[in-house]
C-alpha atoms as a PDB file:
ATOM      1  CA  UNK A   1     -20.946 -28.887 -21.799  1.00  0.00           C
ATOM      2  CA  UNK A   2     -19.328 -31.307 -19.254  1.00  0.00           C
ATOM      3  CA  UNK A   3     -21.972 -34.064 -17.761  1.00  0.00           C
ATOM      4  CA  UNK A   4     -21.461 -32.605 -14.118  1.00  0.00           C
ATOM      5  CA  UNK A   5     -21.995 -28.690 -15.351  1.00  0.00           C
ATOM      6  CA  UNK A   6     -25.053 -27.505 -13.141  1.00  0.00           C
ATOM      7  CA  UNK A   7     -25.118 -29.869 -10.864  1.00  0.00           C
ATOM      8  CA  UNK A   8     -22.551 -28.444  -7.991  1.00  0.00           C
ATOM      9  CA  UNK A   9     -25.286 -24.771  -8.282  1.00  0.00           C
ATOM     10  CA  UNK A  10     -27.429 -27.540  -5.733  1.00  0.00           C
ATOM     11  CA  UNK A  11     -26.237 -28.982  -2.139  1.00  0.00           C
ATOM     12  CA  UNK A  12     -29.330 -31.089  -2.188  1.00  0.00           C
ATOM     13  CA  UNK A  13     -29.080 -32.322  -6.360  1.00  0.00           C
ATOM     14  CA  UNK A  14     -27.249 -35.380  -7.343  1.00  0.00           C
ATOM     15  CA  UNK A  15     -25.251 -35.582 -10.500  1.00  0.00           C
ATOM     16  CA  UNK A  16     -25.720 -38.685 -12.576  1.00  0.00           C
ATOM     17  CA  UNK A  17     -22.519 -39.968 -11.235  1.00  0.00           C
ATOM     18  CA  UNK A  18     -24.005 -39.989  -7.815  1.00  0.00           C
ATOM     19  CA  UNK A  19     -22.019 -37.179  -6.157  1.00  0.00           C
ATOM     20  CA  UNK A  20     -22.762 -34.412  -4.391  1.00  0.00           C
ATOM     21  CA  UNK A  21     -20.889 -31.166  -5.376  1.00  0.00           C
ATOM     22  CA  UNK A  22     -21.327 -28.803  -2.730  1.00  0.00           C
ATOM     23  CA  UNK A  23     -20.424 -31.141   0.063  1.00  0.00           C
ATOM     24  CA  UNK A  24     -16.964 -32.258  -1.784  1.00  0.00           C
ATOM     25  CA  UNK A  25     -16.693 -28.278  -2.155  1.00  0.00           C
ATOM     26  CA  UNK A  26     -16.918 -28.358   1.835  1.00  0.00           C
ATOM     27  CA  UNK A  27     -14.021 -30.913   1.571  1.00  0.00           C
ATOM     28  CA  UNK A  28     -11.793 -29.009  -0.282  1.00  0.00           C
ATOM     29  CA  UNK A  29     -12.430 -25.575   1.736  1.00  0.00           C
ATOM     30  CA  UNK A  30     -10.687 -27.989   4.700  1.00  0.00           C
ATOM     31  CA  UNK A  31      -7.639 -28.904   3.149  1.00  0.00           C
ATOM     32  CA  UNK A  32      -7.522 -25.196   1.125  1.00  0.00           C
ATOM     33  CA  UNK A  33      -6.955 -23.530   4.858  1.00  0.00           C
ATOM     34  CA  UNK A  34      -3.440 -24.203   4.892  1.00  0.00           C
ATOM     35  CA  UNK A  35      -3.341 -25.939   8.461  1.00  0.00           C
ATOM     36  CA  UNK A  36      -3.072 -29.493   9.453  1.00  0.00           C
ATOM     37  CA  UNK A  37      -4.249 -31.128  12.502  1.00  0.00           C
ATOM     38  CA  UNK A  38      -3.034 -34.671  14.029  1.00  0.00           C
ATOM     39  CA  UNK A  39      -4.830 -36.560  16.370  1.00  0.00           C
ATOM     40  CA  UNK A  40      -3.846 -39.308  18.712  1.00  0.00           C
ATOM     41  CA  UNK A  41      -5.221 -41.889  21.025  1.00  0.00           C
ATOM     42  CA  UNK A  42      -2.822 -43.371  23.398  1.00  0.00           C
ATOM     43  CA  UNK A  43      -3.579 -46.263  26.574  1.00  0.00           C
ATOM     44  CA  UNK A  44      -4.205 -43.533  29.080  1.00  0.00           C
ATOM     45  CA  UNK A  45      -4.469 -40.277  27.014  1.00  0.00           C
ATOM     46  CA  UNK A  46      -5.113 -38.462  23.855  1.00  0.00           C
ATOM     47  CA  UNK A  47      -3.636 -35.412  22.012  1.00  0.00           C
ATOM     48  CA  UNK A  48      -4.562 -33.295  19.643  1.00  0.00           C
ATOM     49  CA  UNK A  49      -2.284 -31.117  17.893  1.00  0.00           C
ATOM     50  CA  UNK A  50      -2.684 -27.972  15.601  1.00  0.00           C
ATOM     51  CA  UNK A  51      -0.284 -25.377  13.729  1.00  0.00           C
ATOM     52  CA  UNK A  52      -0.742 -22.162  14.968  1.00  0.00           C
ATOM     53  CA  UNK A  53      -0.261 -19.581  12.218  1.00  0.00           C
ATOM     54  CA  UNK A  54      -0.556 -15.797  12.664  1.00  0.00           C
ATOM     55  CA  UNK A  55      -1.228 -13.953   9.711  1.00  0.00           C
ATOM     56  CA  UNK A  56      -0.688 -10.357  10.387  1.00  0.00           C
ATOM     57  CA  UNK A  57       2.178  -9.080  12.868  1.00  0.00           C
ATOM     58  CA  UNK A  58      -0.559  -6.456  14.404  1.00  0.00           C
ATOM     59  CA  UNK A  59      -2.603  -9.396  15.634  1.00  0.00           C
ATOM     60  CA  UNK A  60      -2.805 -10.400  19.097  1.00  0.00           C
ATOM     61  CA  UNK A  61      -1.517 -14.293  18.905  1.00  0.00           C
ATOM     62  CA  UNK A  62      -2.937 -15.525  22.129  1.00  0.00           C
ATOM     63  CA  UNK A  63      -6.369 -14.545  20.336  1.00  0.00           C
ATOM     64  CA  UNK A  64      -5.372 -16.881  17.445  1.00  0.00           C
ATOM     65  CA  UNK A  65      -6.445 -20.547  18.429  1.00  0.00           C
ATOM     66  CA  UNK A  66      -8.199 -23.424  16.239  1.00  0.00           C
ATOM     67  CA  UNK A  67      -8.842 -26.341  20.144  1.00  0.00           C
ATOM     68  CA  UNK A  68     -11.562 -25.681  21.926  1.00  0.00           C
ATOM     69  CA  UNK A  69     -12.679 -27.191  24.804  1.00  0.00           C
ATOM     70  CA  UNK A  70     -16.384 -28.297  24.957  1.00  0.00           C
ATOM     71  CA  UNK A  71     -17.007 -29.987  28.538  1.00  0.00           C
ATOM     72  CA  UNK A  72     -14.810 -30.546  31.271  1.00  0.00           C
ATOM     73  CA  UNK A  73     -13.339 -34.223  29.716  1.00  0.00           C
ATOM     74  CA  UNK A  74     -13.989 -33.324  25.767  1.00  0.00           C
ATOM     75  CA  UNK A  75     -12.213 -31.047  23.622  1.00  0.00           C
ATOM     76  CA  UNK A  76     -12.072 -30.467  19.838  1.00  0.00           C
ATOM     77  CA  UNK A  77      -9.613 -29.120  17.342  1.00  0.00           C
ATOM     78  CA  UNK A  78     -11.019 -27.312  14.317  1.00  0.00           C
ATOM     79  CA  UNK A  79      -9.669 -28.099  10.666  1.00  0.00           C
ATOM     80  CA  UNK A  80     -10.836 -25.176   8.165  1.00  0.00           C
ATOM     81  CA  UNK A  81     -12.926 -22.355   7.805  1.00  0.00           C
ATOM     82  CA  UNK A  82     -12.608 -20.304  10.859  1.00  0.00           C
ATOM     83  CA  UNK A  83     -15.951 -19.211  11.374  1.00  0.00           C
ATOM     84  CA  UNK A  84     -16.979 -22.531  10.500  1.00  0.00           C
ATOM     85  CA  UNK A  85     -15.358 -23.587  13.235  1.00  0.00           C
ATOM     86  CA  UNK A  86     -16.594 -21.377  15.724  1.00  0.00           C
ATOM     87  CA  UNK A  87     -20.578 -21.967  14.832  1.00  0.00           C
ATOM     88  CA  UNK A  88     -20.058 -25.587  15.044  1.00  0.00           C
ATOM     89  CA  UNK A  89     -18.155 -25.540  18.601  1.00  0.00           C
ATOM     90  CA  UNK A  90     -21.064 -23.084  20.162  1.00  0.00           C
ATOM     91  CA  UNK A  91     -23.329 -25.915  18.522  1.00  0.00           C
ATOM     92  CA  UNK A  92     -21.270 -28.541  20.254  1.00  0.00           C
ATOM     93  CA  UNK A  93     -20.435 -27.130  23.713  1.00  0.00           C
ATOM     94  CA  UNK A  94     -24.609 -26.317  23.371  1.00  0.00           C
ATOM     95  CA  UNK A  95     -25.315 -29.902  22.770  1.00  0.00           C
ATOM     96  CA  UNK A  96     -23.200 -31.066  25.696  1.00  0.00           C
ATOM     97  CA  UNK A  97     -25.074 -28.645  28.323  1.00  0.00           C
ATOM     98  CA  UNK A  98     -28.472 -29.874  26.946  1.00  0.00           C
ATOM     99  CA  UNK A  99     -27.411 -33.468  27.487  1.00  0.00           C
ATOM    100  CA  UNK A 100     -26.141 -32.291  31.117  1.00  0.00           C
ATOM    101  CA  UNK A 101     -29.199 -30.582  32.020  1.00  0.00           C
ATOM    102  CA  UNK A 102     -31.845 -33.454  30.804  1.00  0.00           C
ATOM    103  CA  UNK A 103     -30.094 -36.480  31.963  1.00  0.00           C
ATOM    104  CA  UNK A 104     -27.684 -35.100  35.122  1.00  0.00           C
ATOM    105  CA  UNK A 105     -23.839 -36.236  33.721  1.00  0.00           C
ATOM    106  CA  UNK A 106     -21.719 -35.046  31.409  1.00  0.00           C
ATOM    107  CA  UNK A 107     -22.366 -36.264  27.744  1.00  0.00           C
ATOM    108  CA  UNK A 108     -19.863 -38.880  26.779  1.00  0.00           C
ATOM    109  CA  UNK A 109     -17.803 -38.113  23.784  1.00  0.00           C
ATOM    110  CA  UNK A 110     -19.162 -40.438  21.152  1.00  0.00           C
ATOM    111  CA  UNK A 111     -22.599 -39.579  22.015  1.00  0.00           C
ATOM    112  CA  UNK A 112     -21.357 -35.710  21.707  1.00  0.00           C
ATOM    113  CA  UNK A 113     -19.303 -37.010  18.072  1.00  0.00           C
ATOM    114  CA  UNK A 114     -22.767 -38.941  16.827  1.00  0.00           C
ATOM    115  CA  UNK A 115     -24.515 -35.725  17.800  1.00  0.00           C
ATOM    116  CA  UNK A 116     -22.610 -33.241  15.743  1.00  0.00           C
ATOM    117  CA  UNK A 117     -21.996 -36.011  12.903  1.00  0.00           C
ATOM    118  CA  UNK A 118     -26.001 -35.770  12.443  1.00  0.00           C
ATOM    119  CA  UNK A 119     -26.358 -31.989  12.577  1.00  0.00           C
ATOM    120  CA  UNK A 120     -23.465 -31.742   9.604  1.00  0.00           C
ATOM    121  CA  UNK A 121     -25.776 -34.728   7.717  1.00  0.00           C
ATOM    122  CA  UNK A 122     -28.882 -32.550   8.009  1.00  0.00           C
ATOM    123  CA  UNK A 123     -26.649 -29.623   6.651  1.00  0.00           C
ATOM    124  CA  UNK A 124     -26.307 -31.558   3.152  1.00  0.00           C
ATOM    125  CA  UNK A 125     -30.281 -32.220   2.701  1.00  0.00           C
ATOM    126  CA  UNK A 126     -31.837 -28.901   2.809  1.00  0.00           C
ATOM    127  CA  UNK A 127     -31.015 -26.237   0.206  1.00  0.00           C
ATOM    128  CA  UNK A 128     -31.857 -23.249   3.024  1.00  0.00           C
ATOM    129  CA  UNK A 129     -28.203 -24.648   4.897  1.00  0.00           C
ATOM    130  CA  UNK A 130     -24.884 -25.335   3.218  1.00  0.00           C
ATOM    131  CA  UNK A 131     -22.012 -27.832   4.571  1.00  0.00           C
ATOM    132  CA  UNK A 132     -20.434 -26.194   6.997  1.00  0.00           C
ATOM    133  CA  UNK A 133     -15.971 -26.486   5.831  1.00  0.00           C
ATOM    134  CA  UNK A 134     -14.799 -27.632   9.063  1.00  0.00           C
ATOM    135  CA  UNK A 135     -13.651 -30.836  10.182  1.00  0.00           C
ATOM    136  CA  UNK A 136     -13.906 -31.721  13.922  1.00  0.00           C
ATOM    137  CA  UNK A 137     -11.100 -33.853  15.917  1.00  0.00           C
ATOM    138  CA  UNK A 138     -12.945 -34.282  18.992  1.00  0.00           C
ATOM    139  CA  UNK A 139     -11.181 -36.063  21.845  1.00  0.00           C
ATOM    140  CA  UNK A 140     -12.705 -37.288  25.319  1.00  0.00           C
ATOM    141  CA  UNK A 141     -12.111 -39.294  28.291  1.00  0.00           C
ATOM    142  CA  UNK A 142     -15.147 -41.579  28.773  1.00  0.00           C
ATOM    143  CA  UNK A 143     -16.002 -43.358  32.193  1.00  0.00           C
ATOM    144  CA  UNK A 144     -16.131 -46.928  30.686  1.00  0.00           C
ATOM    145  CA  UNK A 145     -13.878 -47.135  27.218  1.00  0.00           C
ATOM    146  CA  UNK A 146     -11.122 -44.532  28.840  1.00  0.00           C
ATOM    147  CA  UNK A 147      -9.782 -41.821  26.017  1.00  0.00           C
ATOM    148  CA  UNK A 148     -11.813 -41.086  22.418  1.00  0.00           C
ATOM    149  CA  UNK A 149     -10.889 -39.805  19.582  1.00  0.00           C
ATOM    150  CA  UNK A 150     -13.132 -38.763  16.826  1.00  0.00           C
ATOM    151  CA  UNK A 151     -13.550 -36.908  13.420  1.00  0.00           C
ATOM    152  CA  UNK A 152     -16.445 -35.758  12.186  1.00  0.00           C
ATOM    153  CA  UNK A 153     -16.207 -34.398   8.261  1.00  0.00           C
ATOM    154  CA  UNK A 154     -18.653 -32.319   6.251  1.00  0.00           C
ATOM    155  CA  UNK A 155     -20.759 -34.811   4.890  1.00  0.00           C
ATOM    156  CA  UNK A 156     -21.936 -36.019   8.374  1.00  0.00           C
ATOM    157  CA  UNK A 157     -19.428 -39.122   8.846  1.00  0.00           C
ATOM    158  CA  UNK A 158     -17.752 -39.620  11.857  1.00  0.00           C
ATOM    159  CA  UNK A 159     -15.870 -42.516  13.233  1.00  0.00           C
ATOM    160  CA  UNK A 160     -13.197 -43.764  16.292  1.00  0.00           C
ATOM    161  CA  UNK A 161      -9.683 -43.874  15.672  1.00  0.00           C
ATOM    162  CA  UNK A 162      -6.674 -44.640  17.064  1.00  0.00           C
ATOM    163  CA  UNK A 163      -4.318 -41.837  15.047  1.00  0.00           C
ATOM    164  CA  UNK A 164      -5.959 -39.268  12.247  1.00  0.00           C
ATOM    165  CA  UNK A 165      -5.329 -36.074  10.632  1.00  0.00           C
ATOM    166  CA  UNK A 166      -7.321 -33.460   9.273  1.00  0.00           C
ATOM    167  CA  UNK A 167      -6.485 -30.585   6.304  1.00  0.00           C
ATOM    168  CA  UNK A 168      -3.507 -29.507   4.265  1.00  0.00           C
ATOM    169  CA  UNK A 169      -1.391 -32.323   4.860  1.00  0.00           C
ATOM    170  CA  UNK A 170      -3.976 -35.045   5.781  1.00  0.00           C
ATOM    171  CA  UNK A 171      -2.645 -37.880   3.153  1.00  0.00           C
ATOM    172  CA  UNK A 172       1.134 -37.674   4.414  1.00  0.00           C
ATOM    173  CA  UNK A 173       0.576 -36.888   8.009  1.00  0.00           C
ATOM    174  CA  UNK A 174      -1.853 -40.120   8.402  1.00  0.00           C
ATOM    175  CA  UNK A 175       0.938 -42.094   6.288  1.00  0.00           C
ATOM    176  CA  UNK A 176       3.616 -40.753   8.674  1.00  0.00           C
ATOM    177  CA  UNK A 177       0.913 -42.351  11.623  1.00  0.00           C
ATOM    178  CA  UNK A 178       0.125 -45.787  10.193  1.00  0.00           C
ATOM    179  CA  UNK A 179       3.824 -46.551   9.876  1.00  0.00           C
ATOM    180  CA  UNK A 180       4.787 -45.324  13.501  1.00  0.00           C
ATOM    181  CA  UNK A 181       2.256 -47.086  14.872  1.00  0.00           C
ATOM    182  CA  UNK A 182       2.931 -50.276  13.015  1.00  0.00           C
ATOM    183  CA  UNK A 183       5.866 -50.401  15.463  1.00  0.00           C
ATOM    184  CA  UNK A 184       4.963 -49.196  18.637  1.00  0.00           C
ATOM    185  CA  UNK A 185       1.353 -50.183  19.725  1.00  0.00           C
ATOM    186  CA  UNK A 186       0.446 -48.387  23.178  1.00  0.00           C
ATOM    187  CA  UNK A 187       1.915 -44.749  23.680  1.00  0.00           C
ATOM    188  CA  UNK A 188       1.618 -42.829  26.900  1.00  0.00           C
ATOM    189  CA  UNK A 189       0.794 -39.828  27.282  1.00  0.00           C
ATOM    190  CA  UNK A 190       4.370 -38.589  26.760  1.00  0.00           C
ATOM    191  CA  UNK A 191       4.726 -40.477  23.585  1.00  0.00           C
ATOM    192  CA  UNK A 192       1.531 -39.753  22.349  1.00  0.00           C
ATOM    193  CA  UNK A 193       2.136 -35.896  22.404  1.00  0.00           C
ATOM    194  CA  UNK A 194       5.277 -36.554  21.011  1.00  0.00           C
ATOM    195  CA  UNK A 195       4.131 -38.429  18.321  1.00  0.00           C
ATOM    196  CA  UNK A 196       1.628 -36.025  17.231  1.00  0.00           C
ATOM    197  CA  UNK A 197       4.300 -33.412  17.233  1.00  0.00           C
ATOM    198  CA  UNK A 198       6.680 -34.966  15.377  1.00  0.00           C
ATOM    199  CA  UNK A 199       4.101 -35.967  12.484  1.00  0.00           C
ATOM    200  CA  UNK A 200       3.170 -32.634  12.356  1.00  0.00           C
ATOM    201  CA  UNK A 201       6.973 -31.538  12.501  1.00  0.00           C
ATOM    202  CA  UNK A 202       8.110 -34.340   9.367  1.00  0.00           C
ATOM    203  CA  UNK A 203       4.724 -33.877   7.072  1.00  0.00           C
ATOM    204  CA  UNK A 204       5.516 -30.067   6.932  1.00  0.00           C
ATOM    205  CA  UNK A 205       9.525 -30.644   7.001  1.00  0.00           C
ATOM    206  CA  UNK A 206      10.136 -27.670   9.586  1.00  0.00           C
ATOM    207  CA  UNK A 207      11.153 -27.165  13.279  1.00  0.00           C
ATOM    208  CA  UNK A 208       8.422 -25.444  15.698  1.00  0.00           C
ATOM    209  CA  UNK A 209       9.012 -22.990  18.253  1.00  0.00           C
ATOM    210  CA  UNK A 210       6.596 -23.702  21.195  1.00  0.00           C
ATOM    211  CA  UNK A 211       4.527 -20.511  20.097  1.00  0.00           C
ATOM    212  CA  UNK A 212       3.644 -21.856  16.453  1.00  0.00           C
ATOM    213  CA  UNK A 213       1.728 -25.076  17.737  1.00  0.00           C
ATOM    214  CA  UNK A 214      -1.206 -25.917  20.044  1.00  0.00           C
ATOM    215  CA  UNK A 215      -1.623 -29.073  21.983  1.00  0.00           C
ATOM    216  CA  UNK A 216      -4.283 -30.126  23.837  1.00  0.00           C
ATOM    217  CA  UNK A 217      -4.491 -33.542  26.399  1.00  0.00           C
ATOM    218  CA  UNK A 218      -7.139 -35.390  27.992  1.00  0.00           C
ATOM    219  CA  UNK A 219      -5.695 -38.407  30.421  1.00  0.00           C
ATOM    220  CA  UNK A 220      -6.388 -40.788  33.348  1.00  0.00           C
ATOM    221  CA  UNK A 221      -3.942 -39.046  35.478  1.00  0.00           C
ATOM    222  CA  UNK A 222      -5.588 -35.631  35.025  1.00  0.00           C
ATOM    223  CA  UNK A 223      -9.497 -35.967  33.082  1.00  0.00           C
ATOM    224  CA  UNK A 224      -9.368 -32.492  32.604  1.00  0.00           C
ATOM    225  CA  UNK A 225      -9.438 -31.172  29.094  1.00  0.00           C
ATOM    226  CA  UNK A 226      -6.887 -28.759  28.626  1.00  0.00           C
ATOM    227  CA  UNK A 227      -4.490 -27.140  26.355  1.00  0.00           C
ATOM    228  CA  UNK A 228      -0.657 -27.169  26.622  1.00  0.00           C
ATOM    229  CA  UNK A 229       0.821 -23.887  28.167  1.00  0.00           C
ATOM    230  CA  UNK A 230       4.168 -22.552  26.117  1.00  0.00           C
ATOM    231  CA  UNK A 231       6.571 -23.940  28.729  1.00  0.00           C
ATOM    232  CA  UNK A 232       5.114 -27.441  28.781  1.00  0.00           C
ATOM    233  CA  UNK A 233       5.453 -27.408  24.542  1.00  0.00           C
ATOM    234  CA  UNK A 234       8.839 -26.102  24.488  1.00  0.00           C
ATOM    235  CA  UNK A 235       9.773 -29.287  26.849  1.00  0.00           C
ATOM    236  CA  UNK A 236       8.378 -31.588  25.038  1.00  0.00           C
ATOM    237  CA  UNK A 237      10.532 -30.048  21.653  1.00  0.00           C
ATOM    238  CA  UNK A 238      13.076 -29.955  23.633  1.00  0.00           C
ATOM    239  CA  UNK A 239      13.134 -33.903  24.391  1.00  0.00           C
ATOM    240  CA  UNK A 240      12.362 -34.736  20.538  1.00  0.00           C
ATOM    241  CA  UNK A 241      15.274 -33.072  19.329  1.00  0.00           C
ATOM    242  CA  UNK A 242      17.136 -35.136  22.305  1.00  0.00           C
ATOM    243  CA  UNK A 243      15.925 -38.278  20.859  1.00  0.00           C
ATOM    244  CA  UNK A 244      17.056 -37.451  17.522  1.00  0.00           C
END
């Protein structure tokens, strides 16, 4: 019988070795969901950018969407288990209207990110909950430090970056990101949604149509949280494959 046998039955039980079963379970339900996320934080904007795959040809594909937005300057895109994903955003966008209605302005977006990072590390103490196998990209503009970008994973951790990635293709696509941006320091908002798009493009070595990707923006020029319409995608494509 192998050392860590009966030890992964518990979320709450360490095994000798000091891990926690359940919640590297959670970890590998993320990257077992087939999609992959990129994130990006540029001097006056950030992106986030999703594949957008459609199962079934009887579904309705406007229906079929892993960003979310959560206030009016924060949005998220959700890595994993669908349902998953839709608990913790009614949990987040619930969090933010609390904030709103006890202290008058809009939560900022690491306060929202530390928020939702604690929730997820209450979900690995108590045997009644399980890890929930979803990881959060959660971008913001805030009033003072300008545009955020956040993941939050399983096990409760969250942290800022400047580029990440979340499921399938995590390793290659935040590989692809360190080397890029080894070279070119502060994007705009044109080149950061490019970037993003082209990550996503190279890690899974195949060309997008506009319909098989979401993108959603926060920037300076327009605070607003929102997601990419078709026509705005297939321009951006359209000036990568100029580039090239």
């Amino acid at each position: 019988m192998s050392r860590g046998a009966g030890y992964d039955r518990h979320i709450t039980v360490f095994s000798p070795e000091g891990r926690l079963y359940q919640v590297e379970y959670a970890f590998k339900a993320i990257s077992n969901s087939g999609i992959t996320s990129i994130g990006v934080r540029g001097k006056d904007s950030c992106v986030i950018v999703t594949q957008r795959k459609v199962p079934d040809k009887l579904l309705d594909a406007s229906t079929i969407r892993h960003i979310y937005p959560l206030t009016p300057k924060i949005g998220c895109v959700m890595t994993g288990l669908v349902p998953d994903a839709r608990s913790a955003v009614s949990r987040a966008q619930r969090e933010a209207a609390e904030f709103r209605y006890k202290f008058g302005y809009e939560i900022p977006p690491d306060m929202l990110a530390k928020r939702m990072a604690n929730i997820n590390q209450v979900y690995t103490q108590h045997a009644a909950m399980r890890p929930l196998g979803v990881s959060m990209i959660l971008i913001g503009l805030d009033d003072e430090r300008g545009p955020q970008l956040f993941k939050i994973d399983p096990a409760g951790y969250f942290v800022g970056f400047k580029a990440t990635a979340a499921g399938a293709k995590q390793t290659e696509s935040l590989n692809h990101l360190e080397k890029k941006l080894k070279k070119e320091k502060e994007l705009n908002e044109e080149e950061a949604i490019e970037l993003a798009i082209t990550t996503l493009s190279t890690v899974l070595s195949s060309d997008f149509k506009a319909t098989e990707i979401e993108v959603g923006v926060v920037s300076l020029r327009d605070p607003k949280f929102r997601t990419l319409e078709v026509t705005e995608i297939e321009d951006h494509l359209q000036r990568i494959v100029e580039k090239d």
